[in-house]
Protein backbone atom coordinates (compact mmCIF):
# COMPACT_ATOMS: atom_id res chain seq x y z
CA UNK A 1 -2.89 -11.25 6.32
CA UNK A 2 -6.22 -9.49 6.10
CA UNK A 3 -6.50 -5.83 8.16
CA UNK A 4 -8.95 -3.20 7.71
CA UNK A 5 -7.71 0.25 9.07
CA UNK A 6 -10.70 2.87 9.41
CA UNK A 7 -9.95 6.85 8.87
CA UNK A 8 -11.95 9.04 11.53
CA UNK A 9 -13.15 12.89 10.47
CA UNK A 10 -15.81 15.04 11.91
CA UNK A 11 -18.98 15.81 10.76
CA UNK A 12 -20.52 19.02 12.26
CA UNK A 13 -24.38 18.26 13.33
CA UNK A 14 -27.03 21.01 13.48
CA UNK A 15 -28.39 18.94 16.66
CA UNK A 16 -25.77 21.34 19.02
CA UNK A 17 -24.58 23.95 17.66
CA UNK A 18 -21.13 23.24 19.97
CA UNK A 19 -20.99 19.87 19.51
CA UNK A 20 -19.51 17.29 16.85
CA UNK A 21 -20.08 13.80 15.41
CA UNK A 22 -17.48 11.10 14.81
CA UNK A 23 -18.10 9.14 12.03
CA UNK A 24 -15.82 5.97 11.46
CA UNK A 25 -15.23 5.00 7.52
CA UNK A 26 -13.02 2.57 5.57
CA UNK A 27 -10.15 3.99 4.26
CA UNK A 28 -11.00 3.48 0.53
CA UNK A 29 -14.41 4.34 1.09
CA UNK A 30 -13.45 7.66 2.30
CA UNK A 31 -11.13 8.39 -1.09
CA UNK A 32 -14.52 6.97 -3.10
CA UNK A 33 -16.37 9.93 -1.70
CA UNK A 34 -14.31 12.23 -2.91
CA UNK A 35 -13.67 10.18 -6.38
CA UNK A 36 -10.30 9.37 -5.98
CA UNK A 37 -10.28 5.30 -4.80
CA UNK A 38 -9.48 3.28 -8.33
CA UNK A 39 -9.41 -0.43 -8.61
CA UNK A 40 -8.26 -2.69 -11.36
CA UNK A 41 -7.32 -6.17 -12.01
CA UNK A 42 -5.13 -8.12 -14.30
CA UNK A 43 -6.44 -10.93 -16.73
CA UNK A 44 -5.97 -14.30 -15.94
CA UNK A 45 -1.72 -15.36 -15.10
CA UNK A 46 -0.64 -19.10 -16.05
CA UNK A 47 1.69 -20.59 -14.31
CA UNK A 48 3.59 -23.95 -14.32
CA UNK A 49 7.06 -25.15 -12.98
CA UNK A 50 8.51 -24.16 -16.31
CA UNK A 51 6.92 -20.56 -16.40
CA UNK A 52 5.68 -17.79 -14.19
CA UNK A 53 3.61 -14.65 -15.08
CA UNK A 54 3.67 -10.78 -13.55
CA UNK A 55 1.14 -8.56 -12.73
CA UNK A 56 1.94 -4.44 -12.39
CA UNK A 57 0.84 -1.45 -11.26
CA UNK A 58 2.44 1.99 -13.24
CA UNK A 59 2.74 5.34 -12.48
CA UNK A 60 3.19 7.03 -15.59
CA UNK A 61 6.00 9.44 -16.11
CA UNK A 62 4.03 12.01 -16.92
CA UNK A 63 1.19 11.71 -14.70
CA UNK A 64 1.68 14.77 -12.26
CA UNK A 65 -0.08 12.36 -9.56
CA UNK A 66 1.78 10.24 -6.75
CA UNK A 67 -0.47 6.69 -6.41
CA UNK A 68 -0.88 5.52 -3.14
CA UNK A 69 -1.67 2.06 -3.40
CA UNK A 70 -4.01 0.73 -0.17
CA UNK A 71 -4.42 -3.26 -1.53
CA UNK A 72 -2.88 -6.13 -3.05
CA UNK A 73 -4.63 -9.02 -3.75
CA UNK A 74 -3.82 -12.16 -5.34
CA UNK A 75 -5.84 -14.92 -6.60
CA UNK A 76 -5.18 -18.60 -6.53
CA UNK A 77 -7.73 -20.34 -8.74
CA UNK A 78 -5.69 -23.23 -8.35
CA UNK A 79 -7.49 -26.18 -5.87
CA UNK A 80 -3.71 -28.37 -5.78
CA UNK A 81 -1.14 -25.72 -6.24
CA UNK A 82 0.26 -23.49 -3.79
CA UNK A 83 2.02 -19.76 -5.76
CA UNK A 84 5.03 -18.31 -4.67
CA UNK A 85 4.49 -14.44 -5.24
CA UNK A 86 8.00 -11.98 -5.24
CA UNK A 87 7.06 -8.51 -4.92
CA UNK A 88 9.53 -6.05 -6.47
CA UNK A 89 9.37 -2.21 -6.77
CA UNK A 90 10.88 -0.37 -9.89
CA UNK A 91 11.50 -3.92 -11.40
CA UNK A 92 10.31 -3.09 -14.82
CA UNK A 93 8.81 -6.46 -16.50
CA UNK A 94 10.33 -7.94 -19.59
CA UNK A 95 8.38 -9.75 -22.38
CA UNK A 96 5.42 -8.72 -24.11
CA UNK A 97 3.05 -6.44 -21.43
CA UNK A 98 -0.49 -6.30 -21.81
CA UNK A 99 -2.68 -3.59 -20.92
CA UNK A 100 -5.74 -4.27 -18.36
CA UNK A 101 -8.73 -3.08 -19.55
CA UNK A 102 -10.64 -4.21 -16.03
CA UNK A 103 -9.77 -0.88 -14.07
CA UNK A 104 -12.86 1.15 -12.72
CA UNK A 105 -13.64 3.92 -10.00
CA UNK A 106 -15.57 2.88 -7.05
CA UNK A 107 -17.96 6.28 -7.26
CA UNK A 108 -19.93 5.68 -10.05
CA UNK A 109 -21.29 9.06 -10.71
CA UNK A 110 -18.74 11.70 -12.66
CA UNK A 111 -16.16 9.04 -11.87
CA UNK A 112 -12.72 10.35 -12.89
CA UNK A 113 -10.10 8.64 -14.86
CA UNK A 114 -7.39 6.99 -13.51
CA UNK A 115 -3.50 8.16 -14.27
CA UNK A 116 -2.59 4.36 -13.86
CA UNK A 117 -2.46 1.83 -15.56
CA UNK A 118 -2.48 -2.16 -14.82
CA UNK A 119 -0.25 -4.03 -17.05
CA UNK A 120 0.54 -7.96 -16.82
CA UNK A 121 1.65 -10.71 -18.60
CA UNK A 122 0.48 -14.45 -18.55
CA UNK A 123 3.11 -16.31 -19.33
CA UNK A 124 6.10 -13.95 -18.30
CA UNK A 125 9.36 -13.95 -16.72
CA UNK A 126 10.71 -10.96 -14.53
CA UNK A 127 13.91 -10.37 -15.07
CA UNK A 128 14.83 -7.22 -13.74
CA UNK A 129 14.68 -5.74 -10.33
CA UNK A 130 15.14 -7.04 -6.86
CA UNK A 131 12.20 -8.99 -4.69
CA UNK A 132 11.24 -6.66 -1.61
CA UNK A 133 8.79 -8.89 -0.55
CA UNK A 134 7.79 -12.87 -0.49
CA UNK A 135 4.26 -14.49 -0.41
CA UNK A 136 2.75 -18.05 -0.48
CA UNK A 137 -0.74 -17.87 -1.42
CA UNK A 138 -2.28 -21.29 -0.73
CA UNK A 139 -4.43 -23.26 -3.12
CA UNK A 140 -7.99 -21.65 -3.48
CA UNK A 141 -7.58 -18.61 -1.77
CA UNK A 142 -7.25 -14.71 -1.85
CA UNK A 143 -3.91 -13.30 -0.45
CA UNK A 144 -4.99 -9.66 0.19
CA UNK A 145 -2.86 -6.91 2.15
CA UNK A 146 -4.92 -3.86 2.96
CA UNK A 147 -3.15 -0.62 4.51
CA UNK A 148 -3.73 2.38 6.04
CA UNK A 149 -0.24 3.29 5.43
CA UNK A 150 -0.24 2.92 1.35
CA UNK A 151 3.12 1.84 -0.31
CA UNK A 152 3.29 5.17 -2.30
CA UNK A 153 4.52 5.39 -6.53
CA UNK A 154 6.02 8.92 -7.77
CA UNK A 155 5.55 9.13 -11.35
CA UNK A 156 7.57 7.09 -13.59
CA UNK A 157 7.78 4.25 -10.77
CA UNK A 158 5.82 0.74 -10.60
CA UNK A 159 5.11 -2.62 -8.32
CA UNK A 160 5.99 -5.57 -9.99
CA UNK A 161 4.09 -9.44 -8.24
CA UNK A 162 5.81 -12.10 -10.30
CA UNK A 163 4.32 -15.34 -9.51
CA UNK A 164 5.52 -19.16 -9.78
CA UNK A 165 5.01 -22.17 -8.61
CA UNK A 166 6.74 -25.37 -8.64
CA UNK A 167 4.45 -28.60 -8.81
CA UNK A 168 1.44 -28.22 -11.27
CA UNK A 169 -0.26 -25.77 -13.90
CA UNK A 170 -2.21 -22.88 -12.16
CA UNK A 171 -4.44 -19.95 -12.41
CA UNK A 172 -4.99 -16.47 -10.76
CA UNK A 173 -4.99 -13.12 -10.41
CA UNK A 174 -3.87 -9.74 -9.27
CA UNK A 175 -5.61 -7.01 -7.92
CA UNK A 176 -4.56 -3.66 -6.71
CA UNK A 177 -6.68 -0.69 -4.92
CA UNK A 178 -5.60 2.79 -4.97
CA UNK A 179 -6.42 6.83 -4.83
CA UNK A 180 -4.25 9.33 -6.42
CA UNK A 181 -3.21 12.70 -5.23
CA UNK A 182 -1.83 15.55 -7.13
CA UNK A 183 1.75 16.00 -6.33
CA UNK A 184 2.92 18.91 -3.83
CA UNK A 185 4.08 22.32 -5.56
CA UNK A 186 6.17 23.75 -4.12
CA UNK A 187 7.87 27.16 -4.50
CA UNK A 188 10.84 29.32 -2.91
């Protein structure tokens, strides 16, 4: 399912002094203004009826951010197979993990470094955790969930997409969109 949600703030104009404009932006664009809107994408995932693979994204434990993740996409290269996509959170992946190196911020100038980090595997089973969430991405298409209200990771957590399929050899994809915001303080 495919949504775009659009975050409203004013801008004062100098046409009235009294007055204000509404200006309607994407979600993510609005957190690109200010820097914050990361994306980043695993390397290719190989599945087969013998095999899946798993795509993540981490929090670090010691990022002092919370992520706020506002897409999920997932790629079927695939033109006969259909993938069967388990979403788990706080499943931590077994097997060998592989560092993404494809993560960039949308604001090109001064962009700042992300806290997290993409990891994935190509040919890897998940075998910890419990599936929150179930998806069929069809042959030759994009599965994408966009949010206004972002599934949010505290520092040391993670989202886990562990994809099979059951007929034929495949190919895809996963890529995730989010900002980052320093976490609260808070004092007595």
């Amino acid at each position: 399912m495919t949504a775009i949600y659009f975050h409203s703030f004013s801008i004062p104009t100098t046409l009235h002094s009294y007055s204000n404009a509404i200006a309607s932006l994407p979600y993510s664009f609005f957190h690109s203004i200010r820097r914050r809107y990361h994306i980043g994408q695993t390397g290719y995932l190989f599945t087969n009826p013998n095999k899946g693979s798993w795509g993540a994204l981490l929090n670090p434990a010691n990022s002092r951010v919370c992520i706020r993740t506002l897409l999920i996409a997932i790629t079927n290269f695939s033109t006969y197979a259909s993938l069967h996509a388990s979403i788990s959170f706080n499943a931590y992946p077994s097997g060998h993990k592989l560092l993404s190196p494809h993560i960039a911020t949308l604001r090109s100038i001064n962009p700042i470094r992300p806290y997290a980090s993409v990891l994935y595997n190509p040919t890897g089973n998940l075998t910890i955790g419990q599936s929150h969430l179930e998806e069929t991405v069809f042959p030759y298409t994009i599965s994408a969930s966009i949010t206004e209200t972002p599934l949010t990771l505290m520092p040391g957590e993670i989202i886990t997409i562990y994809l099979r399929n059951h007929t034929s050899s495949s190919r895809s994809q996963i890529s995730f969109g989010w900002y980052e915001e320093a976490l609260p303080t808070y004092s007595r």
